[in-house]
PDB file of N, CA and C in Angstrom:
ATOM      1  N   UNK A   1       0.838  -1.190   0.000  1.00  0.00           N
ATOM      2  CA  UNK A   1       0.000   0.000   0.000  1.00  0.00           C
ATOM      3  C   UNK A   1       0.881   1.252   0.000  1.00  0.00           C
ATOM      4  N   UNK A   2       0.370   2.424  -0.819  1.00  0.00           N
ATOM      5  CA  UNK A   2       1.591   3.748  -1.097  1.00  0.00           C
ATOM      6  C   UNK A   2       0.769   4.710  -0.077  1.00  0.00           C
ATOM      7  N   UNK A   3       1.646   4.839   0.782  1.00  0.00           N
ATOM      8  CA  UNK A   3       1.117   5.792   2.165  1.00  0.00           C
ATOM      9  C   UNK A   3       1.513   7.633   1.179  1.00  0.00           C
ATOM     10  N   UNK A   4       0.678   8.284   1.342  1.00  0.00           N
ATOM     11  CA  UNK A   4       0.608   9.864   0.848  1.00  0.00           C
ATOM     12  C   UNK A   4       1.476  10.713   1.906  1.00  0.00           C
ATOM     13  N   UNK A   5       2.057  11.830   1.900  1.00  0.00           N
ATOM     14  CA  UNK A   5       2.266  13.173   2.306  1.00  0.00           C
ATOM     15  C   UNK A   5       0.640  13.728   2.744  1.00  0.00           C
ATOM     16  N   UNK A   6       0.855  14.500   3.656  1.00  0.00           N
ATOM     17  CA  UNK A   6      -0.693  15.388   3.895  1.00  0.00           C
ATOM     18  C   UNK A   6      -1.251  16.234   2.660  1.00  0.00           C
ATOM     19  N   UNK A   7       0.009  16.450   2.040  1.00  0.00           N
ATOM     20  CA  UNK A   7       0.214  17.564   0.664  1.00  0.00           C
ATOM     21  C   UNK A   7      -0.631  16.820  -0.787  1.00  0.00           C
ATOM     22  N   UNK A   8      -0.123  15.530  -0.815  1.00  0.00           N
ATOM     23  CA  UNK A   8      -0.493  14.839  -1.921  1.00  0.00           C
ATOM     24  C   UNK A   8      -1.924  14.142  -1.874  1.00  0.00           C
ATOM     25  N   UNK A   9      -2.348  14.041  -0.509  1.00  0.00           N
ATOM     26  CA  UNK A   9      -3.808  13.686   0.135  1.00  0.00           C
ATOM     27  C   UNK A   9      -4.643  14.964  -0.198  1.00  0.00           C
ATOM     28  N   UNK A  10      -3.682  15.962   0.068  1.00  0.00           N
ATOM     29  CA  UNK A  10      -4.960  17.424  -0.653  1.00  0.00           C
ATOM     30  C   UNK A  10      -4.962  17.659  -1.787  1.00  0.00           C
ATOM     31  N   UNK A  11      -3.902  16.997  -2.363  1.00  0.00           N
ATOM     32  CA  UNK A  11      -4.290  17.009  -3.984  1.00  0.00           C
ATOM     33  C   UNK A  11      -5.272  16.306  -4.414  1.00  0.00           C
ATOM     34  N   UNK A  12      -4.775  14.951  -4.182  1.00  0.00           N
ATOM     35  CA  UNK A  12      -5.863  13.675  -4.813  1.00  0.00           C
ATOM     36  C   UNK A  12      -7.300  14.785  -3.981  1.00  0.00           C
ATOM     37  N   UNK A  13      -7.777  14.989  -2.934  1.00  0.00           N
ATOM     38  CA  UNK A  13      -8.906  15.288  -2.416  1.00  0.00           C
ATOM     39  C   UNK A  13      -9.809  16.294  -3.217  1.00  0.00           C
ATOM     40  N   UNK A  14      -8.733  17.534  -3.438  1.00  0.00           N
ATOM     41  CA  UNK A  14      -9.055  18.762  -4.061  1.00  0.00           C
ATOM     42  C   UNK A  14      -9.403  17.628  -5.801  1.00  0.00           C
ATOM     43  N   UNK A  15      -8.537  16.931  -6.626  1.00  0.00           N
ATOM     44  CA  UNK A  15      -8.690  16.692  -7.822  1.00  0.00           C
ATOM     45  C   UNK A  15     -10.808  15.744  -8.021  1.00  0.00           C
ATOM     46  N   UNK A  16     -10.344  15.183  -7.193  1.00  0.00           N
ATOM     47  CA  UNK A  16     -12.186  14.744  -6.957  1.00  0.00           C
ATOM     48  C   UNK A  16     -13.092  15.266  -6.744  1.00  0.00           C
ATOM     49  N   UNK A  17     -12.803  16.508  -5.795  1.00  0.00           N
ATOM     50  CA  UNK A  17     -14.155  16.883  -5.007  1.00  0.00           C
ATOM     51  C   UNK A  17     -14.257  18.284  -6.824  1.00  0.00           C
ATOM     52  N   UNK A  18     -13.099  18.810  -6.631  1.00  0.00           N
ATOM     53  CA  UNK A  18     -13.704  19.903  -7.732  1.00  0.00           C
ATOM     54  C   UNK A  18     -13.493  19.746  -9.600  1.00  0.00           C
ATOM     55  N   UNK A  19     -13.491  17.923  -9.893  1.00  0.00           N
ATOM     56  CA  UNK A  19     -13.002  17.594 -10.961  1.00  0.00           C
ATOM     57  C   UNK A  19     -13.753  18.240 -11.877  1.00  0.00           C
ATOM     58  N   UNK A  20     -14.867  18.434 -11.722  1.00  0.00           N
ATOM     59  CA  UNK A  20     -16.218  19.152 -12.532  1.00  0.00           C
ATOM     60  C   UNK A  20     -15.860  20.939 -12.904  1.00  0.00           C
ATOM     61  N   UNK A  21     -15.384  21.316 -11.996  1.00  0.00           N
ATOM     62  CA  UNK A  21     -14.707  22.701 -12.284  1.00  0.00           C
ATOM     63  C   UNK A  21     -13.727  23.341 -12.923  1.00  0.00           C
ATOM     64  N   UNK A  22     -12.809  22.023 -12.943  1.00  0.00           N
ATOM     65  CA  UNK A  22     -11.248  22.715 -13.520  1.00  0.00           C
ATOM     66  C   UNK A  22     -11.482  22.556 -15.144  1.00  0.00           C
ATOM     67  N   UNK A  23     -10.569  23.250 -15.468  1.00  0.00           N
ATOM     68  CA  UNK A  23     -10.506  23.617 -16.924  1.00  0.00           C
ATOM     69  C   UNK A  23      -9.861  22.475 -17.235  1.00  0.00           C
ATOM     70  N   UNK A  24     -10.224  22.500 -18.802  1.00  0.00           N
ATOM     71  CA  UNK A  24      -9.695  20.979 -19.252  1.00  0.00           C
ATOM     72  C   UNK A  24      -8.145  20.946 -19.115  1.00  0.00           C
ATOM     73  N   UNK A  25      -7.175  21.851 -19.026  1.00  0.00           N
ATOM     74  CA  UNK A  25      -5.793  21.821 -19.496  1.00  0.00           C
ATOM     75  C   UNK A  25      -5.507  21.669 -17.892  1.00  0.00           C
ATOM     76  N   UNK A  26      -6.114  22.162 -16.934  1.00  0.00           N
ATOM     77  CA  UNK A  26      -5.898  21.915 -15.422  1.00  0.00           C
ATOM     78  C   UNK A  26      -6.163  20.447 -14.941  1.00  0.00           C
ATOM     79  N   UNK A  27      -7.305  19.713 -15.397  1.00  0.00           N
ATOM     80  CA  UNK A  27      -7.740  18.609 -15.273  1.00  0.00           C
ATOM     81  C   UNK A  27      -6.760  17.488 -16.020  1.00  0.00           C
ATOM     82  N   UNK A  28      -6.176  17.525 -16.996  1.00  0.00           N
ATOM     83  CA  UNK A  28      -5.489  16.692 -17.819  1.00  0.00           C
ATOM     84  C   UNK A  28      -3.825  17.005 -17.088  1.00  0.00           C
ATOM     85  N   UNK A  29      -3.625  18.012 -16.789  1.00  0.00           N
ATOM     86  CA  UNK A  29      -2.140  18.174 -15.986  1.00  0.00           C
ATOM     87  C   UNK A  29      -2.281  17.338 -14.272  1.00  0.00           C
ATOM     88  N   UNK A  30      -3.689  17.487 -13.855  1.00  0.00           N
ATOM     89  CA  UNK A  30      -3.988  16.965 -12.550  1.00  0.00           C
ATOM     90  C   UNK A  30      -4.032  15.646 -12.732  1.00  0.00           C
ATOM     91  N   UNK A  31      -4.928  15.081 -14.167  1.00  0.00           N
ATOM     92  CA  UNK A  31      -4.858  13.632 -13.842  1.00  0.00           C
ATOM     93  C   UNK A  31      -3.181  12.539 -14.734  1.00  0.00           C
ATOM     94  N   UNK A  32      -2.453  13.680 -14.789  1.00  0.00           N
ATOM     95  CA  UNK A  32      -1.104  13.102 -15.444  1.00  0.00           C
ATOM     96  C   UNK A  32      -0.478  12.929 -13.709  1.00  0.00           C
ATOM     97  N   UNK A  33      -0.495  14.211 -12.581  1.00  0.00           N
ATOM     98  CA  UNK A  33       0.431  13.709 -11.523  1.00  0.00           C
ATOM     99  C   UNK A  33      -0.685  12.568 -11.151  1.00  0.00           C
ATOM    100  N   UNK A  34      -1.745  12.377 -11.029  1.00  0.00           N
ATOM    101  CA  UNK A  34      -2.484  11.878 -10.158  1.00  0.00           C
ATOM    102  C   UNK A  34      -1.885  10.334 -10.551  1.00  0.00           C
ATOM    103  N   UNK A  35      -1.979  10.094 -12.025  1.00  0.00           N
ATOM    104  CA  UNK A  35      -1.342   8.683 -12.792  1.00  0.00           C
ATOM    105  C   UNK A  35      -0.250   8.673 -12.162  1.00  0.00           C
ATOM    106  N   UNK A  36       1.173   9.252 -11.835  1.00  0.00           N
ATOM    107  CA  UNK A  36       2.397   9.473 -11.573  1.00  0.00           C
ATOM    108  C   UNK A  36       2.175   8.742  -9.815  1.00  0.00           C
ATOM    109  N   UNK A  37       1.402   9.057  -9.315  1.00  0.00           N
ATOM    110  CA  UNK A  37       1.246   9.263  -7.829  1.00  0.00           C
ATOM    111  C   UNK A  37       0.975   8.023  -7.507  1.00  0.00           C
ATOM    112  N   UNK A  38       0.183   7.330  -8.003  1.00  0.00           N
ATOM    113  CA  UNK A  38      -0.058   5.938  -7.968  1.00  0.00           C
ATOM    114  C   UNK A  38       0.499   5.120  -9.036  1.00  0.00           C
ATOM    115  N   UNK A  39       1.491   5.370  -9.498  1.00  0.00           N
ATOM    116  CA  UNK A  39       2.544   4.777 -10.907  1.00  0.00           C
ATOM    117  C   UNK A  39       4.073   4.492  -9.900  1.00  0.00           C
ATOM    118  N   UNK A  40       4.051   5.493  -9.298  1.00  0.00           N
ATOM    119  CA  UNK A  40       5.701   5.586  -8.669  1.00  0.00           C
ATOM    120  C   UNK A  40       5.530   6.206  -6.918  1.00  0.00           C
ATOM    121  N   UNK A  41       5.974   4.838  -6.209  1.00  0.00           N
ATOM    122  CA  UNK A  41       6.023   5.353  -4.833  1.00  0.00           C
ATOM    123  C   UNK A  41       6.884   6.430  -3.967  1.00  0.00           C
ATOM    124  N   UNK A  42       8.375   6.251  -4.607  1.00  0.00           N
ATOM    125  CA  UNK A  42       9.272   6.933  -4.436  1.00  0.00           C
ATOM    126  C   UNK A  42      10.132   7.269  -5.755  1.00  0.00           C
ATOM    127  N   UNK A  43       9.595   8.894  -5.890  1.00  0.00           N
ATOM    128  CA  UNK A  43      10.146   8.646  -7.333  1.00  0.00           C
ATOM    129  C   UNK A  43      11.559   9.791  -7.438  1.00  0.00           C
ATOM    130  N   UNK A  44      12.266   9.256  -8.114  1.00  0.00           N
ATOM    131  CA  UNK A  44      13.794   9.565  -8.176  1.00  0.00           C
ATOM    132  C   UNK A  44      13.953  10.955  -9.140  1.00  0.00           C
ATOM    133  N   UNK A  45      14.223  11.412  -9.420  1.00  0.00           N
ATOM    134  CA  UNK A  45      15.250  12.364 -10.061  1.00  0.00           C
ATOM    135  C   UNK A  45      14.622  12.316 -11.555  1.00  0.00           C
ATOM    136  N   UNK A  46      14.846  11.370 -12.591  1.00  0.00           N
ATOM    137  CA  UNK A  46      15.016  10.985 -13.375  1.00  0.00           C
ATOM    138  C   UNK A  46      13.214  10.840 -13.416  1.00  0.00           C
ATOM    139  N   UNK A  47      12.250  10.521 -12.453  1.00  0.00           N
ATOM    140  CA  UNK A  47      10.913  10.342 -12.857  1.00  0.00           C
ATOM    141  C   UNK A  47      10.870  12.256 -12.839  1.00  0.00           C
ATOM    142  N   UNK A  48      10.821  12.567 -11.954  1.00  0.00           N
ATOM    143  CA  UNK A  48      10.651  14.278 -11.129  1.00  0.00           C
ATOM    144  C   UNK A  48      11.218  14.995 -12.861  1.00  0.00           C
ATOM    145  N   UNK A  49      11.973  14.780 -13.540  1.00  0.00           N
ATOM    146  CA  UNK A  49      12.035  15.630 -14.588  1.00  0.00           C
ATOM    147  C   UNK A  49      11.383  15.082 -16.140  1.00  0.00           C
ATOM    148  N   UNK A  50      10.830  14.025 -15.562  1.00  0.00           N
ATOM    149  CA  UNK A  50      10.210  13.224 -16.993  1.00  0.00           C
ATOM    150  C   UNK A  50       8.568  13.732 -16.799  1.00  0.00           C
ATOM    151  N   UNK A  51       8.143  14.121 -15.452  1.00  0.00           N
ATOM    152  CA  UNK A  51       6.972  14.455 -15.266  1.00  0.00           C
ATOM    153  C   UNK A  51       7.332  16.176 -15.527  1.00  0.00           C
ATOM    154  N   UNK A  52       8.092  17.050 -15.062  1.00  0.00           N
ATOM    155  CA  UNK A  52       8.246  18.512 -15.693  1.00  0.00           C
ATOM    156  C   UNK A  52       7.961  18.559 -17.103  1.00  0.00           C
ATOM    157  N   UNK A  53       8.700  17.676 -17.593  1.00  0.00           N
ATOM    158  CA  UNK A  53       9.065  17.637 -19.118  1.00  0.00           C
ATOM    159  C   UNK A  53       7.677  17.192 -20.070  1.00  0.00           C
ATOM    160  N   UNK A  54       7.000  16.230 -19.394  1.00  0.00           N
ATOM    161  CA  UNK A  54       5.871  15.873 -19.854  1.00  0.00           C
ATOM    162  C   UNK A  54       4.924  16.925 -19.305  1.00  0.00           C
ATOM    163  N   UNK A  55       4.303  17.679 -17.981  1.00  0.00           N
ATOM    164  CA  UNK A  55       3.817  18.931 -18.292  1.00  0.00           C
ATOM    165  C   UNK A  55       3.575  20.149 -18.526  1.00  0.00           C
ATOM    166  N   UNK A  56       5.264  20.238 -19.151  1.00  0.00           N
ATOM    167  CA  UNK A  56       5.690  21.135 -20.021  1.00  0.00           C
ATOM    168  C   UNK A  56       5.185  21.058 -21.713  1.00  0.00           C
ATOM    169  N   UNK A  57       5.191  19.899 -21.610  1.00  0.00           N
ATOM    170  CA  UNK A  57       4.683  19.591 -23.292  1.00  0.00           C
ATOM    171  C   UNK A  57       3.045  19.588 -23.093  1.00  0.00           C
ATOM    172  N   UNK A  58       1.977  19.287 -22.306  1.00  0.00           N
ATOM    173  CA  UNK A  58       0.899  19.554 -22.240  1.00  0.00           C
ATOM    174  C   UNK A  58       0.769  20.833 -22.284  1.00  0.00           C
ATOM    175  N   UNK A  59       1.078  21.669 -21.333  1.00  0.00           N
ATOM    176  CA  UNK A  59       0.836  22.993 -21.164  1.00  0.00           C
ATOM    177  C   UNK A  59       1.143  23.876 -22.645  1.00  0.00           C
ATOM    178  N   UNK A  60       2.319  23.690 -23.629  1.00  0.00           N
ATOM    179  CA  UNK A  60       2.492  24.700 -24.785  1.00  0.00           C
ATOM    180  C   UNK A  60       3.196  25.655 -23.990  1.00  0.00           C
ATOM    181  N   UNK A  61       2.724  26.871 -24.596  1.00  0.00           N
ATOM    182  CA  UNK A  61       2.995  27.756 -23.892  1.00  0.00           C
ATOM    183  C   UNK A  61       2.498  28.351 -22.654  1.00  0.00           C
ATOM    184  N   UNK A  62       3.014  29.149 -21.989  1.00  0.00           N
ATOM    185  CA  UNK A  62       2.332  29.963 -20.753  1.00  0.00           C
ATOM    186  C   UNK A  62       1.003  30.754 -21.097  1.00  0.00           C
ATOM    187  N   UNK A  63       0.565  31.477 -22.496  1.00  0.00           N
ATOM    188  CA  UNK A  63      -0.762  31.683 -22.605  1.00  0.00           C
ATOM    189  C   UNK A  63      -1.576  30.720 -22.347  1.00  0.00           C
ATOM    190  N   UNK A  64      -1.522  29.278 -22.749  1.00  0.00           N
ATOM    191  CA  UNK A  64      -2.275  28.406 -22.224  1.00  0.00           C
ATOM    192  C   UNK A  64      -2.964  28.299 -20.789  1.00  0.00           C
ATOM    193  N   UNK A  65      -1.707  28.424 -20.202  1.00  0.00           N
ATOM    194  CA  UNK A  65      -1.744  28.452 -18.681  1.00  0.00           C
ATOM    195  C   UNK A  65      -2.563  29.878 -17.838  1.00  0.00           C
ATOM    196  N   UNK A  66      -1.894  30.691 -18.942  1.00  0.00           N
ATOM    197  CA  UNK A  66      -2.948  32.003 -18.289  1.00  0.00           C
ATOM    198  C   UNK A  66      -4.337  32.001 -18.316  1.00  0.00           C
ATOM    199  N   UNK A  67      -4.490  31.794 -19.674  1.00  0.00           N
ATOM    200  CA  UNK A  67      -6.072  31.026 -19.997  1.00  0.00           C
ATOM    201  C   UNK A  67      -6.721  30.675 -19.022  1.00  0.00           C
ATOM    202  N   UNK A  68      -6.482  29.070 -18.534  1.00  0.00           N
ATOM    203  CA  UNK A  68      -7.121  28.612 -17.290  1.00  0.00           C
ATOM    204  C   UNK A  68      -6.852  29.187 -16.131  1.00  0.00           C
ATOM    205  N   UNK A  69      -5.756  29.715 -15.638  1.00  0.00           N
ATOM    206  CA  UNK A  69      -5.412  30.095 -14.336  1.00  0.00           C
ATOM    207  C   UNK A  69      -5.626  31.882 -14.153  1.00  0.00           C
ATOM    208  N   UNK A  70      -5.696  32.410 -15.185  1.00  0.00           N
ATOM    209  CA  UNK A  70      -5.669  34.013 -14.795  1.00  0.00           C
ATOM    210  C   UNK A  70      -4.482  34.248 -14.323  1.00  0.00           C
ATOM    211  N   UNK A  71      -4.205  35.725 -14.481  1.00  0.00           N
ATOM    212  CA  UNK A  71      -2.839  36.031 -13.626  1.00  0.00           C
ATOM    213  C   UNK A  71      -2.905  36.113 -12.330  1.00  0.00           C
ATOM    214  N   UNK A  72      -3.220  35.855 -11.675  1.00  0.00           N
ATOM    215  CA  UNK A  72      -3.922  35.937 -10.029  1.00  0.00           C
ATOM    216  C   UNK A  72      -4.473  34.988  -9.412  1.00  0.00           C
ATOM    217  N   UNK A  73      -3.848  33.507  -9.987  1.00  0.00           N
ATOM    218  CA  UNK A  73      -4.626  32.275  -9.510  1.00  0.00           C
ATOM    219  C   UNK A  73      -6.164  31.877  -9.221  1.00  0.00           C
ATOM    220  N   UNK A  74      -6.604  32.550 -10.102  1.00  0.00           N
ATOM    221  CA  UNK A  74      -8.483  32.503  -9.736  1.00  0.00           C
ATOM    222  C   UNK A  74      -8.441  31.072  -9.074  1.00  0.00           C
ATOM    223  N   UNK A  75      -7.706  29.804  -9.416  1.00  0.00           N
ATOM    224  CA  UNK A  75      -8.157  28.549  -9.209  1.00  0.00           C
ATOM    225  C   UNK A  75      -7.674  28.096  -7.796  1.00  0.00           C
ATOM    226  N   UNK A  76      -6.903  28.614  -7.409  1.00  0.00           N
ATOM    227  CA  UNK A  76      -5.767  28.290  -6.196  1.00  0.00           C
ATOM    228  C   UNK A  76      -6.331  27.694  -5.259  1.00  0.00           C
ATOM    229  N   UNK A  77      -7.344  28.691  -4.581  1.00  0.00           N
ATOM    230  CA  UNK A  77      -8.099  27.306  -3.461  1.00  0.00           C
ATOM    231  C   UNK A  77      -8.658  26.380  -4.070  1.00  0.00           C
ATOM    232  N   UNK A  78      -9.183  26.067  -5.000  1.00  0.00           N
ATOM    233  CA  UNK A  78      -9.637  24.602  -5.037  1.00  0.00           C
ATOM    234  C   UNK A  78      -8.759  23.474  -6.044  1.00  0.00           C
ATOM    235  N   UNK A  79      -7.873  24.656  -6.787  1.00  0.00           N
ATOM    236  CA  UNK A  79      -6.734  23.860  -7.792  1.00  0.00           C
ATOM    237  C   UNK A  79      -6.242  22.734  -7.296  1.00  0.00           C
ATOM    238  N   UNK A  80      -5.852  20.846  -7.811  1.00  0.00           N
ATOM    239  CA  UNK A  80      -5.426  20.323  -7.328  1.00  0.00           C
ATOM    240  C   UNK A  80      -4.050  20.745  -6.561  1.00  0.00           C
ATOM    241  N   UNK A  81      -3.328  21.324  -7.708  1.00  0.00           N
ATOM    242  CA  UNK A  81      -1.944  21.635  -7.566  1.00  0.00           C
ATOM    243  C   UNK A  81      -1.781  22.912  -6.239  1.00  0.00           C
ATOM    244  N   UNK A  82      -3.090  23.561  -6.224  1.00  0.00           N
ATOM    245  CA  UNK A  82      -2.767  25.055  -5.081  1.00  0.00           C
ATOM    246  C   UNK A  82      -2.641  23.611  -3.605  1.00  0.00           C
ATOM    247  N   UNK A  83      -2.517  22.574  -3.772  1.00  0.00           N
ATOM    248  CA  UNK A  83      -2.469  22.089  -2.543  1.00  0.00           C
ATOM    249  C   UNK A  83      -0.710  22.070  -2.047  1.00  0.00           C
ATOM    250  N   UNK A  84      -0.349  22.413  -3.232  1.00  0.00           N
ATOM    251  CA  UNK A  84       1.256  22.668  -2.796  1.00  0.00           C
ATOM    252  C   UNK A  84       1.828  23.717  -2.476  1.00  0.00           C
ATOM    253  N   UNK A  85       1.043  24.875  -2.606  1.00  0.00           N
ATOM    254  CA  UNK A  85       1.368  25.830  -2.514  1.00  0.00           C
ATOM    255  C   UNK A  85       2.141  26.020  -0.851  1.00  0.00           C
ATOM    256  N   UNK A  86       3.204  27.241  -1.001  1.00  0.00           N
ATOM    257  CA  UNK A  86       3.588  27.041   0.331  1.00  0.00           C
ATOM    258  C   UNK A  86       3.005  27.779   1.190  1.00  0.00           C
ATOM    259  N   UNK A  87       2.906  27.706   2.345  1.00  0.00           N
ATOM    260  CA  UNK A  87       1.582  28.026   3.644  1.00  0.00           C
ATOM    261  C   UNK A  87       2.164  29.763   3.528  1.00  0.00           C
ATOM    262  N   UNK A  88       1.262  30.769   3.118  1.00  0.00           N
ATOM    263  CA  UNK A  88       0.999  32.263   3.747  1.00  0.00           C
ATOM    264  C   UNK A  88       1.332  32.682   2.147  1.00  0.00           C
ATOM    265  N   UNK A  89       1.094  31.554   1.086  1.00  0.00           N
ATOM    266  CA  UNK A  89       0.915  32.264  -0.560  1.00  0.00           C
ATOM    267  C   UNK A  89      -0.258  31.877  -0.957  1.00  0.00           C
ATOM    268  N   UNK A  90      -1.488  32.405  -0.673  1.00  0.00           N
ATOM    269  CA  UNK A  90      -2.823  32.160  -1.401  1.00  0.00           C
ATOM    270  C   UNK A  90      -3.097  31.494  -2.749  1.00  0.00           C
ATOM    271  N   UNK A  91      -2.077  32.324  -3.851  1.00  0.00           N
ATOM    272  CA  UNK A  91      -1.968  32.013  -5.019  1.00  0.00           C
ATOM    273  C   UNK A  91      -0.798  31.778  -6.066  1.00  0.00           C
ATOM    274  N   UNK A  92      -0.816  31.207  -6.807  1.00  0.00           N
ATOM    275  CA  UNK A  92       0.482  31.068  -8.125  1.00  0.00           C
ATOM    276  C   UNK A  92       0.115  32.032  -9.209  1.00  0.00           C
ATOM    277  N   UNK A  93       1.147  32.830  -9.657  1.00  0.00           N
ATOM    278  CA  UNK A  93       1.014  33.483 -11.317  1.00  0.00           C
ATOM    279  C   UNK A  93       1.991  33.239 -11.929  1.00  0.00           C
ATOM    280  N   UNK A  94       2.237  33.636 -13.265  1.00  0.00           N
ATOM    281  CA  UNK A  94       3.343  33.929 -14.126  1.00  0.00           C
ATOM    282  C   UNK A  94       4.299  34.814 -12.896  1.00  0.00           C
ATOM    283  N   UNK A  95       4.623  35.767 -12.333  1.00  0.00           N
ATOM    284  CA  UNK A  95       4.923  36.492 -11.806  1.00  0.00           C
ATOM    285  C   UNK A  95       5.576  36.116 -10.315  1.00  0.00           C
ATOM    286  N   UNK A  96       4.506  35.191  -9.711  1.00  0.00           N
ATOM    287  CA  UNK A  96       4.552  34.457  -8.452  1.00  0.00           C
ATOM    288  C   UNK A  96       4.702  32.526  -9.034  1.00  0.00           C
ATOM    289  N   UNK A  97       5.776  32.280  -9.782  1.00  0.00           N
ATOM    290  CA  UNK A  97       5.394  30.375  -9.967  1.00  0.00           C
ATOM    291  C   UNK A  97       5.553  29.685  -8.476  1.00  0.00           C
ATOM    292  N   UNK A  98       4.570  29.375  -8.057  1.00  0.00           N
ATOM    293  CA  UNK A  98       4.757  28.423  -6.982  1.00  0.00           C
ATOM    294  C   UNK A  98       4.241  27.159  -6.862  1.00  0.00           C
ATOM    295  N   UNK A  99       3.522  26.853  -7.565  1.00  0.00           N
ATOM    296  CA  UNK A  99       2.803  25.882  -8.225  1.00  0.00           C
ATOM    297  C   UNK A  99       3.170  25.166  -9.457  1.00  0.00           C
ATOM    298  N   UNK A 100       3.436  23.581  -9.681  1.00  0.00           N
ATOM    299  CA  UNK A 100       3.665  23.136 -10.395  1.00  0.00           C
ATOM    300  C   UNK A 100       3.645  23.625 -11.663  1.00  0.00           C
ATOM    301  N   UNK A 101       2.990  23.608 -12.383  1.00  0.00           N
ATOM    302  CA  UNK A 101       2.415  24.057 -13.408  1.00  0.00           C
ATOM    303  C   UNK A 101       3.470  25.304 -13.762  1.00  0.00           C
ATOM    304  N   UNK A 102       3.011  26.270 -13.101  1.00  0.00           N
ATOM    305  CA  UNK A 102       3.791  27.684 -13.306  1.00  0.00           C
ATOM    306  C   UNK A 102       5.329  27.503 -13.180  1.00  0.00           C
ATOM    307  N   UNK A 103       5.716  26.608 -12.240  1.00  0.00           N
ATOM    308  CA  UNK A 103       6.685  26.400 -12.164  1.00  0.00           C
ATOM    309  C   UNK A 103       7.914  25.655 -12.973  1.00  0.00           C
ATOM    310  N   UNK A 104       6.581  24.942 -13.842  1.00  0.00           N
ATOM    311  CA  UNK A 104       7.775  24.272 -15.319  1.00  0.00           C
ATOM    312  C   UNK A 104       7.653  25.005 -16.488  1.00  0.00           C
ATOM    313  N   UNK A 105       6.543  25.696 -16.476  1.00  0.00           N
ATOM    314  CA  UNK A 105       6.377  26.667 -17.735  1.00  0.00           C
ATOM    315  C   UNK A 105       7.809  28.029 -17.591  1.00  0.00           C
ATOM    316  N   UNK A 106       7.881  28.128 -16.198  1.00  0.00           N
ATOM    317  CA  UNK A 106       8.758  29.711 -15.885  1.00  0.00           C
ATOM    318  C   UNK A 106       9.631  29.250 -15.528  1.00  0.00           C
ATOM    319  N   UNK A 107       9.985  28.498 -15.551  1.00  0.00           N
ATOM    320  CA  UNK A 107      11.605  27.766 -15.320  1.00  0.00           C
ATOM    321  C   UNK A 107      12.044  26.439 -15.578  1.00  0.00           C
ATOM    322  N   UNK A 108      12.034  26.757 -17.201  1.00  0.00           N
ATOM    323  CA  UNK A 108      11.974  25.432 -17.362  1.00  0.00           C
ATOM    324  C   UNK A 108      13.704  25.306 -16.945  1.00  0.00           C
ATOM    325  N   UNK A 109      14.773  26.017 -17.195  1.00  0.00           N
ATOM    326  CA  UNK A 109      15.898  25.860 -16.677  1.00  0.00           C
ATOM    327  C   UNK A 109      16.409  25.265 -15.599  1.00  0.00           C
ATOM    328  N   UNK A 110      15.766  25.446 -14.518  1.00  0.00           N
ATOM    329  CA  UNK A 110      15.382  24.903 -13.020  1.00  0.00           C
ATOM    330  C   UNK A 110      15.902  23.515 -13.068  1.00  0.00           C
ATOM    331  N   UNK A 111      16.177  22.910 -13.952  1.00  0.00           N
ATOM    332  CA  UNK A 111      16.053  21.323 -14.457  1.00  0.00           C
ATOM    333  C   UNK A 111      17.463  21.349 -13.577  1.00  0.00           C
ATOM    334  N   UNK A 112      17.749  20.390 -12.735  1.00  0.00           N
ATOM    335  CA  UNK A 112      19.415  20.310 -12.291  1.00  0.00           C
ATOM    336  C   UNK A 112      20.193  19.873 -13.260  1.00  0.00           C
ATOM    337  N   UNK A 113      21.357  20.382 -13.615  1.00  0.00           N
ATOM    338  CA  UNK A 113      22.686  19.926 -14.963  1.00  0.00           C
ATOM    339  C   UNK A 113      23.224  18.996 -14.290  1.00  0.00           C
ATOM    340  N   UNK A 114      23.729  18.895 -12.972  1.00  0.00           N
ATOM    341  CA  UNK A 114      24.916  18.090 -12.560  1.00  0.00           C
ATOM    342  C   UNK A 114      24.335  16.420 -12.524  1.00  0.00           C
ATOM    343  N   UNK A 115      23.016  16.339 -12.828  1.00  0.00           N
ATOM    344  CA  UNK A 115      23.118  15.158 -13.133  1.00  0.00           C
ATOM    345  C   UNK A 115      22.856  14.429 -14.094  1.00  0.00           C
ATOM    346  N   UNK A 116      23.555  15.420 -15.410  1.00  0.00           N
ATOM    347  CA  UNK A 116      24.320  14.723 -16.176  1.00  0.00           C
ATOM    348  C   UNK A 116      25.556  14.694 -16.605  1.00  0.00           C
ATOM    349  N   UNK A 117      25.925  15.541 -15.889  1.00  0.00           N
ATOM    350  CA  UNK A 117      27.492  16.206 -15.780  1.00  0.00           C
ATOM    351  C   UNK A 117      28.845  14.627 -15.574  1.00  0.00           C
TER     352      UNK A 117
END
């Protein structure tokens, strides 16, 4: 049995209770970690940038992302992903990435080199 984080329990929670709400490009990025989450118990390095990389290629570009999310996180409290957000940031933007999503679109660089160095 794959025991959750409190973090990843408010995801899966938030992705069910408000699946009916999210925008399709939010819903299809939610149910790619959600596959990931129950695919890989402890996942290494090498999964952690195959999942960036893969919803980096869903997403396109960051207009996409603005689209569904607004610049001001309209979705944040009930977003699967606002369950990561870190405690005393309400919301993610282009501006603010704190949230998955925003966070591979605005950096995709972020990727660590040294391990392929």
């Amino acid at each position: 049995m794959t025991h959750y984080g409190l973090q990843t329990m408010d995801f899966l929670e938030r992705m069910e209770k408000f699946e009916d709400e999210l925008p399709p490009l939010l819903l299809d990025l939610a149910r790619l970690l959600q596959r990931l989450i129950g695919e890989i118990e402890r996942p290494q390095l090498e999964d952690i940038l195959r999942m960036q990389a893969d919803l980096r290629r869903l997403i396109g570009d960051s207009a996409r992302l603005e689209a569904a999310c607004g610049t001001e996180g309209k979705l944040c409290p009930h977003c699967p992903f606002g369950a990561y957000l870190p405690s005393g940031f309400p919301y993610a933007s282009p501006q603010q990435p704190l949230c998955l999503p925003w966070i591979v679109v605005t950096q995709p660089e972020s990727q660590p080199q040294s391990a392929s160095q």
